[in-house]
N, C-alpha and C. Protein backbone atom coordinates (compact mmCIF):
# COMPACT_ATOMS: atom_id res chain seq x y z
N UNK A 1 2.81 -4.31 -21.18
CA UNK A 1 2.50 -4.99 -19.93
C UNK A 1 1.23 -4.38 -19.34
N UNK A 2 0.35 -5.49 -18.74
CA UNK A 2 -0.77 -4.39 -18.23
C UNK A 2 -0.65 -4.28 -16.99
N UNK A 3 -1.15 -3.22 -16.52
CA UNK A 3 -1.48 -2.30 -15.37
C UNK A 3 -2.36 -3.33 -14.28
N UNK A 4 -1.52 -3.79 -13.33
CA UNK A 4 -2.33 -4.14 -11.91
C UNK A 4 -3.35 -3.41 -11.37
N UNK A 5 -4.34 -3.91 -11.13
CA UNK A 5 -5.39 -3.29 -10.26
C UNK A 5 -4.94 -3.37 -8.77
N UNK A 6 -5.17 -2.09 -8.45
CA UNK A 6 -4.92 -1.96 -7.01
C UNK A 6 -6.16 -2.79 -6.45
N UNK A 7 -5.86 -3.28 -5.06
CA UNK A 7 -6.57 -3.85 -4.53
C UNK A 7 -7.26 -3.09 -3.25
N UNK A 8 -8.90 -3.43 -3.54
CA UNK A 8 -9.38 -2.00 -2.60
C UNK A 8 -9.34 -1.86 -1.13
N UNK A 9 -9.45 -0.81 -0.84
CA UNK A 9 -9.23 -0.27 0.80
C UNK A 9 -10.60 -1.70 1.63
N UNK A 10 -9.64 -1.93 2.69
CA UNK A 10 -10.72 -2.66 3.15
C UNK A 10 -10.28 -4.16 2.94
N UNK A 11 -9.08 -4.93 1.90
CA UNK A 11 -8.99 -5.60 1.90
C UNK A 11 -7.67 -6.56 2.65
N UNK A 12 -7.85 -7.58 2.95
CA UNK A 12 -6.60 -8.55 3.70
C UNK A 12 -5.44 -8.49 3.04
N UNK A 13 -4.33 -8.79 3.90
CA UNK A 13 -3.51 -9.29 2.60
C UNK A 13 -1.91 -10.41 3.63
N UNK A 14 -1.31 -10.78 2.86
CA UNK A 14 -0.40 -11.22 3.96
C UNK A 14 0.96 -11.02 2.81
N UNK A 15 1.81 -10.52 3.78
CA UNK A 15 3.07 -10.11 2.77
C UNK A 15 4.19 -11.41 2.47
N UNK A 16 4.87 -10.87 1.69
CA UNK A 16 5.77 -11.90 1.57
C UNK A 16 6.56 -12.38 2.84
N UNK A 17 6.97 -13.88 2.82
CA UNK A 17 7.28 -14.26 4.11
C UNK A 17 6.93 -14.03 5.55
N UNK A 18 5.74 -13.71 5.45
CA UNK A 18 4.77 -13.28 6.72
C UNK A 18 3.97 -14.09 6.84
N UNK A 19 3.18 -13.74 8.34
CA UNK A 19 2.34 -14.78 8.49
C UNK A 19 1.10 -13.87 8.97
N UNK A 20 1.61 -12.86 10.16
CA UNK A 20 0.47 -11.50 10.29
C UNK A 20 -0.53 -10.76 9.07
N UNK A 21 -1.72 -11.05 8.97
CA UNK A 21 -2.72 -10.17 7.96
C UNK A 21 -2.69 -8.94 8.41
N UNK A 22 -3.05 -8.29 7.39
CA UNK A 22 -2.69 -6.80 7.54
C UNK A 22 -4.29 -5.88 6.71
N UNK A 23 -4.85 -5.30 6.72
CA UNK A 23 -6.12 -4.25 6.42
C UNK A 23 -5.55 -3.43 5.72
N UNK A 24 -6.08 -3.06 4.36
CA UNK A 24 -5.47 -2.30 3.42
C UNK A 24 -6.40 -1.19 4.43
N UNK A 25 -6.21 -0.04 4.84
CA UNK A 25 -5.90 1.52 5.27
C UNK A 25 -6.28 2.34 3.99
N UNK A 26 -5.02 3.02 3.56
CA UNK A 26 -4.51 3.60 2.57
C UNK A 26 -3.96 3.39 1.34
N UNK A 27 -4.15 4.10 0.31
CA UNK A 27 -3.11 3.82 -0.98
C UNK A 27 -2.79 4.95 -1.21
N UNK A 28 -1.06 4.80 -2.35
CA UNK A 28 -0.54 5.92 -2.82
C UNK A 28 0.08 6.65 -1.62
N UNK A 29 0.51 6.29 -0.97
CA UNK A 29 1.31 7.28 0.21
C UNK A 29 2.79 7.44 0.12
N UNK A 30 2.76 8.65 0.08
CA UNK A 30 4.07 9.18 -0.48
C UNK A 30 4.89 9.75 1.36
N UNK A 31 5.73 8.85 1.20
CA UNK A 31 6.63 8.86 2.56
C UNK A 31 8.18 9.19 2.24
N UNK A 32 8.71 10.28 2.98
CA UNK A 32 9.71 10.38 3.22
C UNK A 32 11.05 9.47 3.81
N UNK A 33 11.58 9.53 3.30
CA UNK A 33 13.03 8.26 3.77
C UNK A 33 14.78 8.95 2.97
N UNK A 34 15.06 9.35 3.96
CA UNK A 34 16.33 9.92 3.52
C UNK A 34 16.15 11.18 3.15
N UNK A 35 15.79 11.81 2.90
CA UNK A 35 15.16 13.32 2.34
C UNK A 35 14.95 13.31 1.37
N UNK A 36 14.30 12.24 0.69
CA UNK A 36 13.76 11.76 -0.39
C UNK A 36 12.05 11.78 -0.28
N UNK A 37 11.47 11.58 -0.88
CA UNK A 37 9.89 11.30 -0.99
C UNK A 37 9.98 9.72 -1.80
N UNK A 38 9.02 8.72 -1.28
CA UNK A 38 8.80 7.75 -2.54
C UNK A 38 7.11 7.46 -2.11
N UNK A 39 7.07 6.37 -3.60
CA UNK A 39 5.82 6.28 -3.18
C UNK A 39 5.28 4.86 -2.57
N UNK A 40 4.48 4.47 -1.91
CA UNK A 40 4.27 2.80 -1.40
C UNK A 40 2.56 2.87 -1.89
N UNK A 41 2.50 1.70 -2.47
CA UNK A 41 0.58 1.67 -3.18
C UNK A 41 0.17 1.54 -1.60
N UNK A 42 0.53 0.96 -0.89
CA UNK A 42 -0.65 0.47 -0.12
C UNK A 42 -0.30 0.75 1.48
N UNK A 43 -0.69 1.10 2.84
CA UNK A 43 -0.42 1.10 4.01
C UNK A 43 -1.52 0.46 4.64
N UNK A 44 -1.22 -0.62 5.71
CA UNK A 44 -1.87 -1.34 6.26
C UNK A 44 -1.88 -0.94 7.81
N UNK A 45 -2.94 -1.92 8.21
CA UNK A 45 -3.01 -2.20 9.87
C UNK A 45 -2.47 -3.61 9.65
N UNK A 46 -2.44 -3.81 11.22
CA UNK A 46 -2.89 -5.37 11.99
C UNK A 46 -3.71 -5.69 11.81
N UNK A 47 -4.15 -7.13 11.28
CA UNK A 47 -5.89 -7.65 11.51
C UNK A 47 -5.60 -8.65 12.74
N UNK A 48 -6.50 -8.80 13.52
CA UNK A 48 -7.62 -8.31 14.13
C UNK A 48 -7.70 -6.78 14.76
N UNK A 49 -6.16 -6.45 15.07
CA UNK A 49 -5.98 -5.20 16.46
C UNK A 49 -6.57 -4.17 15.23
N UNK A 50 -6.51 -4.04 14.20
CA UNK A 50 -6.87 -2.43 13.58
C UNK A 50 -5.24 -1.68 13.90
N UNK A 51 -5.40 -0.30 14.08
CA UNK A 51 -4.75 0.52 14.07
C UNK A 51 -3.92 0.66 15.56
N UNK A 52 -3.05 0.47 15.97
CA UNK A 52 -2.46 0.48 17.10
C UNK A 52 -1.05 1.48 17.09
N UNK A 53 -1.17 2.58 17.93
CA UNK A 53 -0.12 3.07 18.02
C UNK A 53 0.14 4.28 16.92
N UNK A 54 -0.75 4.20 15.94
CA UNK A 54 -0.58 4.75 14.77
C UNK A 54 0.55 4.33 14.00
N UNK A 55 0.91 3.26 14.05
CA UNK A 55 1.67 1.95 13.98
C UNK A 55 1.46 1.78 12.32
N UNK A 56 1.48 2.48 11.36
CA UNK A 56 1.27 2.40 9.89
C UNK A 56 2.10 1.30 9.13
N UNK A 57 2.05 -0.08 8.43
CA UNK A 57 2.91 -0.81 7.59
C UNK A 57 2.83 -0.12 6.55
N UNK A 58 3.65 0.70 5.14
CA UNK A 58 3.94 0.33 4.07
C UNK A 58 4.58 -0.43 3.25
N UNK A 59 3.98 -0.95 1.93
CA UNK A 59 3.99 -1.93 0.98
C UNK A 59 3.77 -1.50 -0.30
N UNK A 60 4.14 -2.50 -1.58
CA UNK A 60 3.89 -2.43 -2.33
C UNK A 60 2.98 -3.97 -2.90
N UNK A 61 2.58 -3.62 -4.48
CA UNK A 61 1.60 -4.79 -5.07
C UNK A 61 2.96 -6.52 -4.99
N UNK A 62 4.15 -5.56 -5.22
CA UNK A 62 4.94 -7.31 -5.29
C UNK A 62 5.26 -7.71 -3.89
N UNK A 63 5.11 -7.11 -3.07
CA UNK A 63 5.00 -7.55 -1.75
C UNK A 63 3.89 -8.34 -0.79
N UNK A 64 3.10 -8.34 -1.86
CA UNK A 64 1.76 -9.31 -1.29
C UNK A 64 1.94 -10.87 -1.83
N UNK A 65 1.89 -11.71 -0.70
CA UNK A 65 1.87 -12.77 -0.93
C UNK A 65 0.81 -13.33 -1.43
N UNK A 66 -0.29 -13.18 -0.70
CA UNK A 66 -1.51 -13.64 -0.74
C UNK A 66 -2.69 -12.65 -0.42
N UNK A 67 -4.08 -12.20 -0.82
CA UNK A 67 -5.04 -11.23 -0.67
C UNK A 67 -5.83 -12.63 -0.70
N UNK A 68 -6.27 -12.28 1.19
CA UNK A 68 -6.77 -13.02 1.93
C UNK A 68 -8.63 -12.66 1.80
N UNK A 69 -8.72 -11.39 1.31
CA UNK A 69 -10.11 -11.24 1.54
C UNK A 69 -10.28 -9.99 0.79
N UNK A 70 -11.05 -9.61 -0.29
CA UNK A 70 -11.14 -8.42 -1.30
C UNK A 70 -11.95 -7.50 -0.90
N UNK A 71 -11.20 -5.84 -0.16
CA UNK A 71 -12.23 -5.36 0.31
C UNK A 71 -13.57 -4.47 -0.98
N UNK A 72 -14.88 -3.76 -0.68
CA UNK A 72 -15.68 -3.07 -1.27
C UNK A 72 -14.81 -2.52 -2.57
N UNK A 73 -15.48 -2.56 -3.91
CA UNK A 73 -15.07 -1.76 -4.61
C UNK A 73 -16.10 -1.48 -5.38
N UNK A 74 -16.27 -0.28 -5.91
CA UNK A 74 -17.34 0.60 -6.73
C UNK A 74 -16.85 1.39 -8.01
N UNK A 75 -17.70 1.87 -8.46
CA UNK A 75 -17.54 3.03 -9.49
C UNK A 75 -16.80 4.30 -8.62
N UNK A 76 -17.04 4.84 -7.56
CA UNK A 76 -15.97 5.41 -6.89
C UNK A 76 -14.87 5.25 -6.58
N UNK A 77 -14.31 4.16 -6.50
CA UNK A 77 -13.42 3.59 -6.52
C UNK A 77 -12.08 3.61 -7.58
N UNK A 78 -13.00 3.10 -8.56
CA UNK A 78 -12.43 3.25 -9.79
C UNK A 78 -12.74 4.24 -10.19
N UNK A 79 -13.38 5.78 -10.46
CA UNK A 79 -12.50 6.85 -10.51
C UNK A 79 -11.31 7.47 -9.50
N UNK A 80 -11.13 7.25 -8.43
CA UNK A 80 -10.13 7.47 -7.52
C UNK A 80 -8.96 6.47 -8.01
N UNK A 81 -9.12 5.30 -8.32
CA UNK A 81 -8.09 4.89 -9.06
C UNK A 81 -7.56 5.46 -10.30
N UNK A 82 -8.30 5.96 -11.36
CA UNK A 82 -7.92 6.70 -11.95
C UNK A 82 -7.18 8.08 -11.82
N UNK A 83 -8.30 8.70 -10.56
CA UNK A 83 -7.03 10.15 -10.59
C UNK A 83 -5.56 9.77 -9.81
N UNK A 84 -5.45 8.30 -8.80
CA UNK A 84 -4.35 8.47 -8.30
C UNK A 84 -3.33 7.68 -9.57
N UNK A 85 -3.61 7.00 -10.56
CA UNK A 85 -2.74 6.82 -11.71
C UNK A 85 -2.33 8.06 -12.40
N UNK A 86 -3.24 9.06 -12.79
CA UNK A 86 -2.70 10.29 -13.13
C UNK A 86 -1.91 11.35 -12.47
N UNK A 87 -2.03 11.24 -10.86
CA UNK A 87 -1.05 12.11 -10.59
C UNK A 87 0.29 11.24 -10.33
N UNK A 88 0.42 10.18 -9.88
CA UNK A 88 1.37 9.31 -10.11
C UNK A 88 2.30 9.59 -11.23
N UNK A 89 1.73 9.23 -12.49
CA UNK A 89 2.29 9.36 -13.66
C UNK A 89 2.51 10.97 -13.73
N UNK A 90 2.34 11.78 -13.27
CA UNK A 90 2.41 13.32 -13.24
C UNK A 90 3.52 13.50 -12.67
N UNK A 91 3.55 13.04 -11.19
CA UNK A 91 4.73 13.19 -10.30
C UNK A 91 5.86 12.96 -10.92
N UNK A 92 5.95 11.55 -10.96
CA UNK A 92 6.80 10.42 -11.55
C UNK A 92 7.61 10.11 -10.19
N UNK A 93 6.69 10.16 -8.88
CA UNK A 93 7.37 10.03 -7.44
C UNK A 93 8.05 8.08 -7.73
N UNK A 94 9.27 8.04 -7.45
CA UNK A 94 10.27 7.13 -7.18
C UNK A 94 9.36 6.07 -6.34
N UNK A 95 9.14 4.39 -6.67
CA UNK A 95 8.84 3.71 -5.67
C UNK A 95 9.35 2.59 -4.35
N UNK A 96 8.80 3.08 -3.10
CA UNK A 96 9.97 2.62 -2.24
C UNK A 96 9.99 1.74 -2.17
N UNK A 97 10.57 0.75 -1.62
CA UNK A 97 10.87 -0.72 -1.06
C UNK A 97 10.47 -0.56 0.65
N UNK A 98 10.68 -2.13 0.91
CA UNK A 98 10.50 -2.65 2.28
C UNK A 98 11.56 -2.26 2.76
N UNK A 99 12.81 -2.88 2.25
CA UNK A 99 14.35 -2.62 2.53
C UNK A 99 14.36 -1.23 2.86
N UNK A 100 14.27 -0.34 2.17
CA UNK A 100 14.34 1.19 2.28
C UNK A 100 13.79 1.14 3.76
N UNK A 101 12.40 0.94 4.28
CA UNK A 101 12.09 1.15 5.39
C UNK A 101 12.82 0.57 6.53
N UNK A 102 13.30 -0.63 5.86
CA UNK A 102 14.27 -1.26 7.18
C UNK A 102 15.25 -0.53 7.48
N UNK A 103 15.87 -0.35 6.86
CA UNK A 103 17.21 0.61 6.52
C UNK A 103 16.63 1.88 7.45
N UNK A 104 15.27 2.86 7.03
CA UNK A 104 15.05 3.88 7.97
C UNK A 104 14.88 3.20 9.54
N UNK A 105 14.43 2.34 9.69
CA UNK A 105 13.86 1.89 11.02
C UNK A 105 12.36 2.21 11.33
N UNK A 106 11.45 2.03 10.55
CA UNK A 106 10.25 2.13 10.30
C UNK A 106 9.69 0.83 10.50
């Protein structure tokens, strides 16, 4: 099976059964839930508001409905994609769900 390309920082996206766009932020964020660690590819904002509250969404790639707008990507990029596939695969950190967060109240 091949390997999804993450989609770069900077870009739209709208999740499943949503209607709010969201600003890819972050990738690879490894969040605590239960006294567990997992990992979520991607943490968003609000689009238009940006960052509110410090108000962080995590997600994953099957949770995107639609990528509304593709942010910058470079040769920097794609080595940073590379080292975060290698420590990934290093870790072997567990990946979370939405549910999981509902369940925390996140």
């Amino acid at each position: 099976m091949e390997k999804q390309k993450r989609v770069p920082l900077g870009s739209i996206v709208i999740l499943n059964g949503g209607v709010q766009k969201l600003v890819v932020i972050s990738r690879c964020m490894i969040i605590p839930i239960k006294n567990k660690q997992y990992l979520f590819e991607y943490g968003g904002c609000i689009y238009p508001q940006g960052l509110v509250s410090d108000r962080v969404f995590y997600f994953n790639t099957e949770d995107i409905q639609e990528v509304v707008f593709e942010g910058f990507s470079d040769e920097d990029d794609d080595r940073m994609n590379g080292i975060l596939d290698r420590s990934i695969e290093e870790k072997k950190f567990e990946k979370g769900t939405v549910k999981l967060l509902k369940e925390k109240g996140n």
